[in-house]
C-alpha atoms as a PDB file:
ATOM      1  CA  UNK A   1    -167.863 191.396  68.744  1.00  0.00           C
ATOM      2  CA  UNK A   2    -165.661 193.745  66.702  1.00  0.00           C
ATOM      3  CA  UNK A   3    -163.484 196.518  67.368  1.00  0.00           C
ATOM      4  CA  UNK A   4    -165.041 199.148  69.280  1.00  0.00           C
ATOM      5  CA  UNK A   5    -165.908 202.268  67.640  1.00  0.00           C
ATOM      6  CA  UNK A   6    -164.517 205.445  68.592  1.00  0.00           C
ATOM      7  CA  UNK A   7    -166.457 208.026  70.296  1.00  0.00           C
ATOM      8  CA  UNK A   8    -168.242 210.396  68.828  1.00  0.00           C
ATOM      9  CA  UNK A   9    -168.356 213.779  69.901  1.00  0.00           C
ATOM     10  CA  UNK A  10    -171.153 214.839  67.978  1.00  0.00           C
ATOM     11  CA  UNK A  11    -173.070 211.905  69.769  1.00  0.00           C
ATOM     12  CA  UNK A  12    -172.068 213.030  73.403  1.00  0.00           C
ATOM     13  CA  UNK A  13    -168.227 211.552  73.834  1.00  0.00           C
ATOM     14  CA  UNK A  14    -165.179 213.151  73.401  1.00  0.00           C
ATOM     15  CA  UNK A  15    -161.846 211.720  71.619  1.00  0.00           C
ATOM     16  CA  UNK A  16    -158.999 211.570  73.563  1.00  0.00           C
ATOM     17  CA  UNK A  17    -157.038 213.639  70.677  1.00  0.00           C
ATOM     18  CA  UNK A  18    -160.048 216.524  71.102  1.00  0.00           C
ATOM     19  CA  UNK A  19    -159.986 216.606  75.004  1.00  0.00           C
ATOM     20  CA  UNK A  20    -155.578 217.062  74.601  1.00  0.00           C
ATOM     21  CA  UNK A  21    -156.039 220.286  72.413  1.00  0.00           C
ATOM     22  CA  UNK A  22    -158.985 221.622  74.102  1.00  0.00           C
ATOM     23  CA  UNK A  23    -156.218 221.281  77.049  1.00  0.00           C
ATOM     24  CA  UNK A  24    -153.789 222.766  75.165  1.00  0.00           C
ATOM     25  CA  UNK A  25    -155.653 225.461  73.847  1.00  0.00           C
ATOM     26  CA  UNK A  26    -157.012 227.116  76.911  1.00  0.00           C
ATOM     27  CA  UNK A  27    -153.263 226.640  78.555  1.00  0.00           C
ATOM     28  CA  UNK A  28    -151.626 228.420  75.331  1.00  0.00           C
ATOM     29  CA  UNK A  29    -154.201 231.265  74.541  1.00  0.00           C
ATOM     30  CA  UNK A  30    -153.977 232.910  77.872  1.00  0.00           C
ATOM     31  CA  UNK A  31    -150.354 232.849  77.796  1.00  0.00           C
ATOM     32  CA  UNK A  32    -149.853 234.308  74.959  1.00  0.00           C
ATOM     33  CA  UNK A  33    -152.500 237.325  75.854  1.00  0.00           C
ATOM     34  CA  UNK A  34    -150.812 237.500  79.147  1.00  0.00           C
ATOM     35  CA  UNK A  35    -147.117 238.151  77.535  1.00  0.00           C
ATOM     36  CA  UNK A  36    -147.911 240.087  74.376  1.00  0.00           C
ATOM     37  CA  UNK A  37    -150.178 242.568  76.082  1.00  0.00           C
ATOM     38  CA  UNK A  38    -148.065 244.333  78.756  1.00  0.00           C
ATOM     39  CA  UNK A  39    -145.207 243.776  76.531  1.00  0.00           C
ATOM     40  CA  UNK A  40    -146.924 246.048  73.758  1.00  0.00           C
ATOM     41  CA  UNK A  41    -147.625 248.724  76.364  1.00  0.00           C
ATOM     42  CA  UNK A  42    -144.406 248.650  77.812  1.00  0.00           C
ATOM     43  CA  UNK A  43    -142.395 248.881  74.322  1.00  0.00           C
ATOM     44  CA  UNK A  44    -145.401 251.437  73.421  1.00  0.00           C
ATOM     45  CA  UNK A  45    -144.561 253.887  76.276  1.00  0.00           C
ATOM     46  CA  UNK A  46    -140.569 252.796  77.057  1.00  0.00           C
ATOM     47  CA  UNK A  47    -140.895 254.778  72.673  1.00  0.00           C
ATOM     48  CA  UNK A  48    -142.979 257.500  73.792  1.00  0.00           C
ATOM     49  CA  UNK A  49    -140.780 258.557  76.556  1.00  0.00           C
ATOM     50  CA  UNK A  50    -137.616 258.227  74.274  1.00  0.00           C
ATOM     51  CA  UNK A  51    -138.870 260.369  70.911  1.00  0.00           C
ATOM     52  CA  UNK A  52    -142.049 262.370  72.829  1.00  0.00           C
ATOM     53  CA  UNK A  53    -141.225 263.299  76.119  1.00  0.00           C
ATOM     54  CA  UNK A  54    -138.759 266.054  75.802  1.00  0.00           C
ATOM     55  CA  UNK A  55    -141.462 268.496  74.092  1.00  0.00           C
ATOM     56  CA  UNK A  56    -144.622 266.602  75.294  1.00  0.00           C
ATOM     57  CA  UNK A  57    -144.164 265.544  78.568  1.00  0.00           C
ATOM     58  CA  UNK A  58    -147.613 266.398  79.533  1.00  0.00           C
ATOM     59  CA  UNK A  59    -148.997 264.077  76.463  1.00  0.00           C
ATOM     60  CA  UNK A  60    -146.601 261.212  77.915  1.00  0.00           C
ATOM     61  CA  UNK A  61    -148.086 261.566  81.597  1.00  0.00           C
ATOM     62  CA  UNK A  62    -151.469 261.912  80.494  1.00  0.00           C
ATOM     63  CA  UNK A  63    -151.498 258.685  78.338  1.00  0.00           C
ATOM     64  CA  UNK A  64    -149.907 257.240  81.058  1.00  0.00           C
ATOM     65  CA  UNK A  65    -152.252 257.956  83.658  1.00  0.00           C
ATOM     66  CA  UNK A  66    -155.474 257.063  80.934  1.00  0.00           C
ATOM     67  CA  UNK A  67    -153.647 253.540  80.348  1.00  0.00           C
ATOM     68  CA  UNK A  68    -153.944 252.743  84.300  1.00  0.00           C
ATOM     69  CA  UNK A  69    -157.622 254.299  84.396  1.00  0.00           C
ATOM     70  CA  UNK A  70    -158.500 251.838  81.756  1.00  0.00           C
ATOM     71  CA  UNK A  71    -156.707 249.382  84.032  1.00  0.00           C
ATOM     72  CA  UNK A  72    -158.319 249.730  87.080  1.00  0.00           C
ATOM     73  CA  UNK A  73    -162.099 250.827  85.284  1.00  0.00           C
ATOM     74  CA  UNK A  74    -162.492 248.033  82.997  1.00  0.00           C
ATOM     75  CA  UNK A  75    -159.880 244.955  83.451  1.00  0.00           C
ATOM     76  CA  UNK A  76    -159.907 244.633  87.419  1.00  0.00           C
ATOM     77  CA  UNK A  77    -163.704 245.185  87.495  1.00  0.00           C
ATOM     78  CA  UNK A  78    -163.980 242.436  85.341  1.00  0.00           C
ATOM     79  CA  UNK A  79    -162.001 239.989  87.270  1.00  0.00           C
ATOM     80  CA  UNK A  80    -158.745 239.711  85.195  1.00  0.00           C
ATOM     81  CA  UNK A  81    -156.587 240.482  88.537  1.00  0.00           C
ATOM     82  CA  UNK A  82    -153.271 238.364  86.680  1.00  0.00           C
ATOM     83  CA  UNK A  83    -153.436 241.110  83.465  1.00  0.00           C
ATOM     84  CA  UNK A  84    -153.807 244.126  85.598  1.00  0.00           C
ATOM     85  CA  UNK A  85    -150.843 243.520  88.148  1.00  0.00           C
ATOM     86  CA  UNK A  86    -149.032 242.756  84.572  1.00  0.00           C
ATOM     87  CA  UNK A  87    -150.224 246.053  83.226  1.00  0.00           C
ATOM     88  CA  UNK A  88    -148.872 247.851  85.924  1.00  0.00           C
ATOM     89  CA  UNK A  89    -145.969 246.091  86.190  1.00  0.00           C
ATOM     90  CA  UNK A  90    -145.724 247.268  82.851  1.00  0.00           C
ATOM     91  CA  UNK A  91    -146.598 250.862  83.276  1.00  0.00           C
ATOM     92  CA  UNK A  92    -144.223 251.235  86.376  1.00  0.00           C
ATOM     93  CA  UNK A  93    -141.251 249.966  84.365  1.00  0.00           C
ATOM     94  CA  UNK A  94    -142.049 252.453  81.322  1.00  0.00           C
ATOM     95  CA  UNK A  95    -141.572 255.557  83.920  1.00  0.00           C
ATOM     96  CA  UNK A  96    -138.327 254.159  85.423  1.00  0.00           C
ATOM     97  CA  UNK A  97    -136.758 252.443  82.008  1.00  0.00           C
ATOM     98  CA  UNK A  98    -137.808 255.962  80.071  1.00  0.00           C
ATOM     99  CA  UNK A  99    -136.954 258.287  82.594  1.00  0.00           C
ATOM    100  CA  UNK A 100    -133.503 256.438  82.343  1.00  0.00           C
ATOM    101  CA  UNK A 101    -133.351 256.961  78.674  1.00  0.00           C
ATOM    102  CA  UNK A 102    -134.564 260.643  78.178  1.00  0.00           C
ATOM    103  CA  UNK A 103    -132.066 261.295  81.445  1.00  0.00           C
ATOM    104  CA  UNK A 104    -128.889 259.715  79.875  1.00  0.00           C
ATOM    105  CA  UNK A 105    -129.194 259.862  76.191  1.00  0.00           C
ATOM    106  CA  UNK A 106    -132.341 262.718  75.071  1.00  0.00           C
ATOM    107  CA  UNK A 107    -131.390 265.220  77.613  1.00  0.00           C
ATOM    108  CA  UNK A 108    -127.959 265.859  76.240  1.00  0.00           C
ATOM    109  CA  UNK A 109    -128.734 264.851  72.488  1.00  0.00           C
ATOM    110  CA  UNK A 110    -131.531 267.456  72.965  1.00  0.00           C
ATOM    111  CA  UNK A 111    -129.020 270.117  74.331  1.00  0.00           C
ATOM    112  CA  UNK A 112    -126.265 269.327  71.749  1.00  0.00           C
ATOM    113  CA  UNK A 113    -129.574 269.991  68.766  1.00  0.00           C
ATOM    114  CA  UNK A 114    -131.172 272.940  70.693  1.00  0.00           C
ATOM    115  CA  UNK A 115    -128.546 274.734  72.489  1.00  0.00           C
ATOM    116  CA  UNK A 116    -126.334 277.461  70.857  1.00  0.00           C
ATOM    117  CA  UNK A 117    -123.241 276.787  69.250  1.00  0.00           C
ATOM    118  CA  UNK A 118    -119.944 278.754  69.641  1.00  0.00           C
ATOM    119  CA  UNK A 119    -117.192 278.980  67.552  1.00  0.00           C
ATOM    120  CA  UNK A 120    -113.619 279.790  68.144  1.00  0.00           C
ATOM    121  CA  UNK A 121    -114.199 280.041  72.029  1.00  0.00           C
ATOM    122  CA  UNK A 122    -110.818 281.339  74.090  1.00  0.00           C
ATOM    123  CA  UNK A 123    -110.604 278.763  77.052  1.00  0.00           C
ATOM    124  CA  UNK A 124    -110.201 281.938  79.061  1.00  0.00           C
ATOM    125  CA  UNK A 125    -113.298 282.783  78.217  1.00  0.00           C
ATOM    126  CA  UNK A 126    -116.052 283.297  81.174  1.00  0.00           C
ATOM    127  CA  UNK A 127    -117.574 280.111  81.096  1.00  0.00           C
ATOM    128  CA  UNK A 128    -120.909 282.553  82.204  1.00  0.00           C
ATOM    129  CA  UNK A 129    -120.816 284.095  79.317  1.00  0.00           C
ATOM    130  CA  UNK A 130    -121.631 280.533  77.411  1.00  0.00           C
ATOM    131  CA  UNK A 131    -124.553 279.203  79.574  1.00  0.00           C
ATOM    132  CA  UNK A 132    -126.500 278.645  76.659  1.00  0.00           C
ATOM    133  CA  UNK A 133    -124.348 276.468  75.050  1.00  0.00           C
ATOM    134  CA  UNK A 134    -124.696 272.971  73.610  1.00  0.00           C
ATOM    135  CA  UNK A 135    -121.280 272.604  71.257  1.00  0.00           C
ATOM    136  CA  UNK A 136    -117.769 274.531  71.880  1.00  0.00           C
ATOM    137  CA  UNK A 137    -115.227 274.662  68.973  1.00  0.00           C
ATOM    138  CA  UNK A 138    -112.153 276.336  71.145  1.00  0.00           C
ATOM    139  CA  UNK A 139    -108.844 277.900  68.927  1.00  0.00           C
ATOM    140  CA  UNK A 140    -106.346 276.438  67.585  1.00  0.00           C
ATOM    141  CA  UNK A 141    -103.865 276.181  70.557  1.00  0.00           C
ATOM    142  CA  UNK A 142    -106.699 274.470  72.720  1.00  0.00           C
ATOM    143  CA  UNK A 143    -105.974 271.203  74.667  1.00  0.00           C
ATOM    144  CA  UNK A 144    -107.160 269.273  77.084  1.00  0.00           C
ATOM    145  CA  UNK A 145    -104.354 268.966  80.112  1.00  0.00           C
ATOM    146  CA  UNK A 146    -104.123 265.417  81.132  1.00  0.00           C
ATOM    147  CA  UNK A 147    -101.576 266.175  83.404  1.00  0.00           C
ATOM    148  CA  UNK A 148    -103.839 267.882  85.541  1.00  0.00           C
ATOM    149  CA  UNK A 149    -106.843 265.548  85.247  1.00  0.00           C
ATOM    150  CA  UNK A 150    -108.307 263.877  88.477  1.00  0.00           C
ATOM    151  CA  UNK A 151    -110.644 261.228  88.351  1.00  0.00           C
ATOM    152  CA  UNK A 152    -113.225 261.447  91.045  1.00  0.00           C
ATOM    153  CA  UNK A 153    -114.646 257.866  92.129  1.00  0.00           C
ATOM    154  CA  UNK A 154    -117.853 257.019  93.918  1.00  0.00           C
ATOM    155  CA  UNK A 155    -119.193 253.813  92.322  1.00  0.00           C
ATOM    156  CA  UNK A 156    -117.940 254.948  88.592  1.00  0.00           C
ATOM    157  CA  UNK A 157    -114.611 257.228  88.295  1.00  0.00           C
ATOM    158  CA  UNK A 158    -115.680 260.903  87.667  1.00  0.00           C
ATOM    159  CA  UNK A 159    -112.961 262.314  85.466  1.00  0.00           C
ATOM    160  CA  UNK A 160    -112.050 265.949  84.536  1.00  0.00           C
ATOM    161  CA  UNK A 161    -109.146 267.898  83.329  1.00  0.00           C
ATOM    162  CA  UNK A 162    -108.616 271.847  82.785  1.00  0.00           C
ATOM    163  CA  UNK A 163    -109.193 272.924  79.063  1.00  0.00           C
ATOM    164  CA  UNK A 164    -106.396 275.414  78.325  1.00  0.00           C
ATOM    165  CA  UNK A 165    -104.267 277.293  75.760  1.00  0.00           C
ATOM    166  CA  UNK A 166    -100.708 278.651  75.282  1.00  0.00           C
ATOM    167  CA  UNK A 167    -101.869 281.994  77.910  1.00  0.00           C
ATOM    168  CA  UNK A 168    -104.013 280.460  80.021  1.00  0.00           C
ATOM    169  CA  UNK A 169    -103.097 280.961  83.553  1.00  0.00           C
ATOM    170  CA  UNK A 170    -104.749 278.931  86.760  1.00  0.00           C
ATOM    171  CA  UNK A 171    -107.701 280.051  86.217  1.00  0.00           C
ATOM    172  CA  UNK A 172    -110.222 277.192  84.813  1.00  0.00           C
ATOM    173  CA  UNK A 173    -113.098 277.993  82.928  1.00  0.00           C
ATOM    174  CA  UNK A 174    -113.773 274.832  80.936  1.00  0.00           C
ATOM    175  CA  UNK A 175    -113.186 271.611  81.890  1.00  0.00           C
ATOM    176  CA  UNK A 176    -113.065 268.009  79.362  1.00  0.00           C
ATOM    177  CA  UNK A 177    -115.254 265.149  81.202  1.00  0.00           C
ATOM    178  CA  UNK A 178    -115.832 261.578  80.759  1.00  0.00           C
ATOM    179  CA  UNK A 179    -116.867 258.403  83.649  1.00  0.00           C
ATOM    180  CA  UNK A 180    -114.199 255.510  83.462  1.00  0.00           C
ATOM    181  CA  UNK A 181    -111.799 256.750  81.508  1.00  0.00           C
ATOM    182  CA  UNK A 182    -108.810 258.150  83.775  1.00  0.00           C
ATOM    183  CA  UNK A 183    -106.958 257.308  86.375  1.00  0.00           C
ATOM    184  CA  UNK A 184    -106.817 258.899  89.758  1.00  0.00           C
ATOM    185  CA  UNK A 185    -104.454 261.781  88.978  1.00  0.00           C
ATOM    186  CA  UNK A 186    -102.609 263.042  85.432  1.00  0.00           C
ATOM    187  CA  UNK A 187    -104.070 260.787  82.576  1.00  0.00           C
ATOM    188  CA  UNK A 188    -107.169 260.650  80.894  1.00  0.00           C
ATOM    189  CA  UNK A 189    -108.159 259.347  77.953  1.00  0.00           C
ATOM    190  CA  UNK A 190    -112.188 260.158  77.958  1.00  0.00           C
ATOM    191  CA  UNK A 191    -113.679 260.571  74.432  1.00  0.00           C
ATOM    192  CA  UNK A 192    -111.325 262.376  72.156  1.00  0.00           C
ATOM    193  CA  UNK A 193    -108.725 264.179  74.260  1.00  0.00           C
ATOM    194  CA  UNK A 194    -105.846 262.167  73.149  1.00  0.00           C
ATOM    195  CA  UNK A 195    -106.678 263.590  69.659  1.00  0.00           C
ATOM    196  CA  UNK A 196    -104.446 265.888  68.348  1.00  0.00           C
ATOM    197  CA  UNK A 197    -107.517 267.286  65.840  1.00  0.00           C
ATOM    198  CA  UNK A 198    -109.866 267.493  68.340  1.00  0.00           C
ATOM    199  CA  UNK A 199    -110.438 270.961  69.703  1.00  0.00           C
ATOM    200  CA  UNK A 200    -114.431 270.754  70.333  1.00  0.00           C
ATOM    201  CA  UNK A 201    -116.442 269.737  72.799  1.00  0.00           C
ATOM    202  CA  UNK A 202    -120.230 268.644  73.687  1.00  0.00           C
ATOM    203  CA  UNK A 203    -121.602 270.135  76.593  1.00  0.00           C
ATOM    204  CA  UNK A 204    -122.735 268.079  79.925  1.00  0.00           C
ATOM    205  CA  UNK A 205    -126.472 268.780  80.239  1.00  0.00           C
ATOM    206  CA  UNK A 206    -126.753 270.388  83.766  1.00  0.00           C
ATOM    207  CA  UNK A 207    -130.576 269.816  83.744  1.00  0.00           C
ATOM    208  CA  UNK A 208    -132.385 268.452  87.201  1.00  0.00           C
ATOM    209  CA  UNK A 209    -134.472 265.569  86.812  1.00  0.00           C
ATOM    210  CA  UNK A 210    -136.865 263.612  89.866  1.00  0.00           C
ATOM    211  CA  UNK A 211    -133.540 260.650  89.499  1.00  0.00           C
ATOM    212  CA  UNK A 212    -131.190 263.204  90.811  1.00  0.00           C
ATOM    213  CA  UNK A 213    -133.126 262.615  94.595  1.00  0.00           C
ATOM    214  CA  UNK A 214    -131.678 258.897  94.473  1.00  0.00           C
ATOM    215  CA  UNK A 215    -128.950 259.241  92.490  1.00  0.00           C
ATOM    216  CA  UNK A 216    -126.172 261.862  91.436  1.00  0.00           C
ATOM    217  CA  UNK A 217    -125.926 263.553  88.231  1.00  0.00           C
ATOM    218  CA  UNK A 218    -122.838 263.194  86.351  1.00  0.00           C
ATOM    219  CA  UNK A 219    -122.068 267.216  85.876  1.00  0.00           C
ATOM    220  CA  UNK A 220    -122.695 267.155  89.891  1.00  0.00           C
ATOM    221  CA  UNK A 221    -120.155 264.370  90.236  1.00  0.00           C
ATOM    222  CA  UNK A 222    -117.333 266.321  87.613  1.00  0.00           C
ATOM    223  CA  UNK A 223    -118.578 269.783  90.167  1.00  0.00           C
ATOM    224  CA  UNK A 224    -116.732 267.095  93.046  1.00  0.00           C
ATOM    225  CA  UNK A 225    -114.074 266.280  90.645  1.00  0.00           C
ATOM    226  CA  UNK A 226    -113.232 269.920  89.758  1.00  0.00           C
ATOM    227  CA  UNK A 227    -112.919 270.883  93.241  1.00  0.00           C
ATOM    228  CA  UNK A 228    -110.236 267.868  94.116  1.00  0.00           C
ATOM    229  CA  UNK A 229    -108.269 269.209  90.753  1.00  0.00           C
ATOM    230  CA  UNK A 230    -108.180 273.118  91.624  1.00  0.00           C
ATOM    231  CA  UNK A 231    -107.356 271.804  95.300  1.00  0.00           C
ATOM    232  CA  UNK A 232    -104.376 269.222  93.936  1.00  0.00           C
ATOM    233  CA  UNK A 233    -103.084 271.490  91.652  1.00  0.00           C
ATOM    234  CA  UNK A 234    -103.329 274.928  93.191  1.00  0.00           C
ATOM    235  CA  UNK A 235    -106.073 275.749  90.446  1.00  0.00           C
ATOM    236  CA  UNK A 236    -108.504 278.883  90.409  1.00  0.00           C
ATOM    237  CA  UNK A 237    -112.048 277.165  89.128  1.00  0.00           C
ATOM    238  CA  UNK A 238    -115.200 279.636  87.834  1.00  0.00           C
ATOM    239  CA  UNK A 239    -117.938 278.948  89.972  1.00  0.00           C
ATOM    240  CA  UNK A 240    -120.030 278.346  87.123  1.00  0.00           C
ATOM    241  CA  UNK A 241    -117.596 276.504  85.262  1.00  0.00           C
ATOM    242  CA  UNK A 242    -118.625 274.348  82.080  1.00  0.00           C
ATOM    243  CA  UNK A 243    -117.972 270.611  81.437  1.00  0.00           C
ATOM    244  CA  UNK A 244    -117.849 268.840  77.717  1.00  0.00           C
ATOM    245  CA  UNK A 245    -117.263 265.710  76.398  1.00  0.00           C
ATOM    246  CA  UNK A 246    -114.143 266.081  74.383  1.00  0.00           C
ATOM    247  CA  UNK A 247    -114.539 265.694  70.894  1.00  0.00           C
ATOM    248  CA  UNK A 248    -113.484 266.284  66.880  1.00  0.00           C
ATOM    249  CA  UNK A 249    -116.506 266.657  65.250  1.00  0.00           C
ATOM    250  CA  UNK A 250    -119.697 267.457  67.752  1.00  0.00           C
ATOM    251  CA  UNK A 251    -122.112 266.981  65.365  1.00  0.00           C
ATOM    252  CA  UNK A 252    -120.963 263.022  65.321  1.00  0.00           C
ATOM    253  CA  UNK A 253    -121.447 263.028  69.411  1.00  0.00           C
ATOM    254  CA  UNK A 254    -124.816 264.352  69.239  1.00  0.00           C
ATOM    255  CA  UNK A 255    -126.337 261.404  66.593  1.00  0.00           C
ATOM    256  CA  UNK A 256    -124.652 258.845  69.066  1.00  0.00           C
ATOM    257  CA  UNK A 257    -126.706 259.807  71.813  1.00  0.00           C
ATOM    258  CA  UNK A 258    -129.274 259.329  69.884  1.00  0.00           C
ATOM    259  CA  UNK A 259    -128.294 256.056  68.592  1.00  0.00           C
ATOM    260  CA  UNK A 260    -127.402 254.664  71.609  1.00  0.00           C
ATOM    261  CA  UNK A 261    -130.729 255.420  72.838  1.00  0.00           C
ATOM    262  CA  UNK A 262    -132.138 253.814  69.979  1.00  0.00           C
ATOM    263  CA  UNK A 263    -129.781 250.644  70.874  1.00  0.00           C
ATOM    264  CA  UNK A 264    -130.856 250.938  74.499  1.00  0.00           C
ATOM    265  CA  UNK A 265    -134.402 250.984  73.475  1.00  0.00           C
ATOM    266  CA  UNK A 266    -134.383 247.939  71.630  1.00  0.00           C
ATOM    267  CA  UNK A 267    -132.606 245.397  74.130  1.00  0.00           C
ATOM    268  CA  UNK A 268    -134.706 247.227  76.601  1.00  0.00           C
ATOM    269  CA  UNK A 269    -137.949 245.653  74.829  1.00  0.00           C
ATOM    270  CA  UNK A 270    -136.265 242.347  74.003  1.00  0.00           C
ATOM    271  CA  UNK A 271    -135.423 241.695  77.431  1.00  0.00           C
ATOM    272  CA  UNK A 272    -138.764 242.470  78.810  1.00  0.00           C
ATOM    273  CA  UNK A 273    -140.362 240.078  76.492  1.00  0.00           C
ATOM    274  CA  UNK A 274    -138.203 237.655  78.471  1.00  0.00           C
ATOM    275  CA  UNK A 275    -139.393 239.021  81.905  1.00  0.00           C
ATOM    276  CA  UNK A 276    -142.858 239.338  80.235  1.00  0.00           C
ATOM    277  CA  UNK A 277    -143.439 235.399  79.485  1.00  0.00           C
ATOM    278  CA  UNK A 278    -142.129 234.808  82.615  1.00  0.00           C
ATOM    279  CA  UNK A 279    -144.114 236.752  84.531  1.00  0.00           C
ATOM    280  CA  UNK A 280    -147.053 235.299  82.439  1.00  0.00           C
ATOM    281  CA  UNK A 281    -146.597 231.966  82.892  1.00  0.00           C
ATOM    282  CA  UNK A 282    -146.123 232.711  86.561  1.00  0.00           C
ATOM    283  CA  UNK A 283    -149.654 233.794  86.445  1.00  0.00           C
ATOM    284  CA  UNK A 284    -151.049 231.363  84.256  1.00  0.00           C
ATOM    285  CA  UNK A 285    -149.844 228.690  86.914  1.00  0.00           C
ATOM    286  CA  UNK A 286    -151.168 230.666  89.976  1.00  0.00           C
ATOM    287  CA  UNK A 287    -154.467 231.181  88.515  1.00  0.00           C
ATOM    288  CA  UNK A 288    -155.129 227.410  87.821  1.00  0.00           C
ATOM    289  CA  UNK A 289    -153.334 225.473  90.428  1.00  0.00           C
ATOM    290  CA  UNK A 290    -155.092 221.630  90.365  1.00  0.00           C
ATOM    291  CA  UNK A 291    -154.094 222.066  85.881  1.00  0.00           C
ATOM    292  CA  UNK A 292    -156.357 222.073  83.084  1.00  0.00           C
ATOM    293  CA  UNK A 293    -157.869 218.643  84.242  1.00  0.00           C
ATOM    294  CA  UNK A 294    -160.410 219.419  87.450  1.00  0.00           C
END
C-alpha cells in the first residue's frame, strides 16, 4: 500500500515531464537550425551584392557558386534534403533580391560618386559632349519646362520634360525625369523641378544589366517618353540625349540612393526571416509526418 513512487529514469522509466521536453526539444532545435541558417546566408549575400558587387562582382559570383558546392558536396550527401532546398531557396533569392538592389539604387549612386561632374552646363549644350557625366549644375536661367512634359505609361508613368534656357530653341539636349510624378501632358512635379533653386540634376544610369531581358529600364522607358514629347510638341531631340533627376543639391540625391538601399536591405532581411520560419516549419512538418510520438 502507499502512494506509488515515481519512475525513475536512472532505473529504466521515464517521467512524463522528461518524455514532454525530450518532445519538445527535438521539435524546437531543428526549427530553429532550419530558419536561422538560410536566413544568415541570404542576409549574408542580399549585403554582399549591395556594398561588393559593383567593384567585385567576380568575388560575389564566386562565393556564390562555393556556397552551393558546399550545398550539394556536403549537406545533400549527408541526407539533410529539407536544409539544402532551404539553402538554395536562399541562394536563388540573394541573386534576384541583390540584382534588384545594385540595379535600382548602386548603379546610379555609383554613377552619381564615379562619374564626372560638370558645372555651369548650357542646356544647349551637346548632350554627347557629357557622356561621362554623373551630376549637371546648368546656368542660371535653366528650368525644367513642365509645359512640355509628357508622361509615358506602361505599368508606372514614365515622365520627362525638355531642360531649357532663355535661347534655347526646339532643339532638346537634356531632359528632367522621374516615374509617377506627372500627368499625361504639361505638368510634372518629379523630384525638384517645381524648385525655383534647383538648377542641377543627377544623371539616369544608362547601364545594361541581365533584368533589362524581362523588364525595361527606366532611361529606355524616358527614350519612349522623349519621342511622344518631340512628336507632341514639334520638338528636335539629340539622339543621344541625357536624362536627370531634377535636383538642388546632387550631392543630397546621391547619399539617398544609398540610403534607400540601406532601407531596402533591411526590410528585405526582416521579411525573409518571416518567409524563412515558414518555410522551416513547413519542412519540419513534412519530414516527420506521424509527430514526435512514433
Amino acid at each position: 500500500m502507499g502512494a506509488e513512487a515515481p519512475t525513475d529514469p536512472e532505473h529504466g522509466g521515464s517521467s512524463p515531464t522528461a518524455k514532454r521536453g525530450s518532445t519538445a526539444n527535438k521539435s524546437y532545435s531543428p526549427m530553429v537550425f532550419l530558419t536561422l541558417i538560410p536566413w544568415l546566408v541570404f542576409g549574408l549575400f542580399t549585403l554582399m551584392w549591395l556594398l561588393l558587387y559593383h567593384h567585385a562582382a567576380i568575388f560575389v559570383w564566386a562565393a556564390l557558386l562555393a556556397g552551393v558546392g558546399i550545398v550539394f558536396a556536403n549537406v545533400w550527401p549527408r541526407g539533410q534534403y529539407g536544409l539544402a532546398i532551404l539553402l538554395i531557396i536562399s541562394f536563388v533569392l540573394s541573386v534576384v533580391i541583390g540584382t534588384y538592389m545594385h540595379h535600382t539604387y548602386m548603379e546610379p549612386y555609383w554613377a552619381c560618386r564615379e562619374n564626372r561632374e560638370y558645372n555651369n552646363i548650357v542646356p544647349t549644350e551637346p548632350a554627347a559632349s557629357h557622356s561621362d557625366a554623373g551630376k549637371i549644375s546648368f546656368t542660371a536661367d535653366s528650368r525644367v519646362d513642365v509645359l512640355k512634359s509628357v508622361g509615358y505609361k506602361l505599368g508606372s508613368t514614365y515622365c520627362v520634360a525638355p531642360v531649357m534656357d532663355d535661347n534655347s530653341g526646339s532643339r532638346v539636349e537634356y531632359w528632367a525625369a522621374g516615374v509617377d510624378c506627372c500627368a499625361s501632358r504639361e505638368d510634372m512635379w518629379c523630384d525638384e523641378v517645381r524648385v525655383e533653386s534647383a538648377r542641377s540634376g543627377v544623371v539616369v544610369a544608362s547601364q545594361e544589366t541581365w533584368m533589362d531581358q524581362f523588364v525595361y529600364s527606366d532611361r529606355a522607358m524616358f527614350v519612349k517618353a522623349a519621342r511622344v514629347a518631340t512628336a507632341q510638341y514639334d520638338l528636335a531631340a539629340a539622339e543621344e540625349p541625357i536624362f536627370v533627376r531634377w535636383v538642388a543639391r546632387p550631392d543630397l540625391a546621391q547619399t539617398e540612393y544609398f540610403t534607400h538601399g540601406g532601407i531596402f536591405w533591411v526590410v528585405a532581411v526582416l521579411i525573409y526571416l518571416v518567409v524563412s520560419i515558414v518555410l522551416a516549419f513547413v519542412v519540419v512538418e513534412a519530414s516527420d509526418p506521424k509527430g514526435a510520438e512514433g
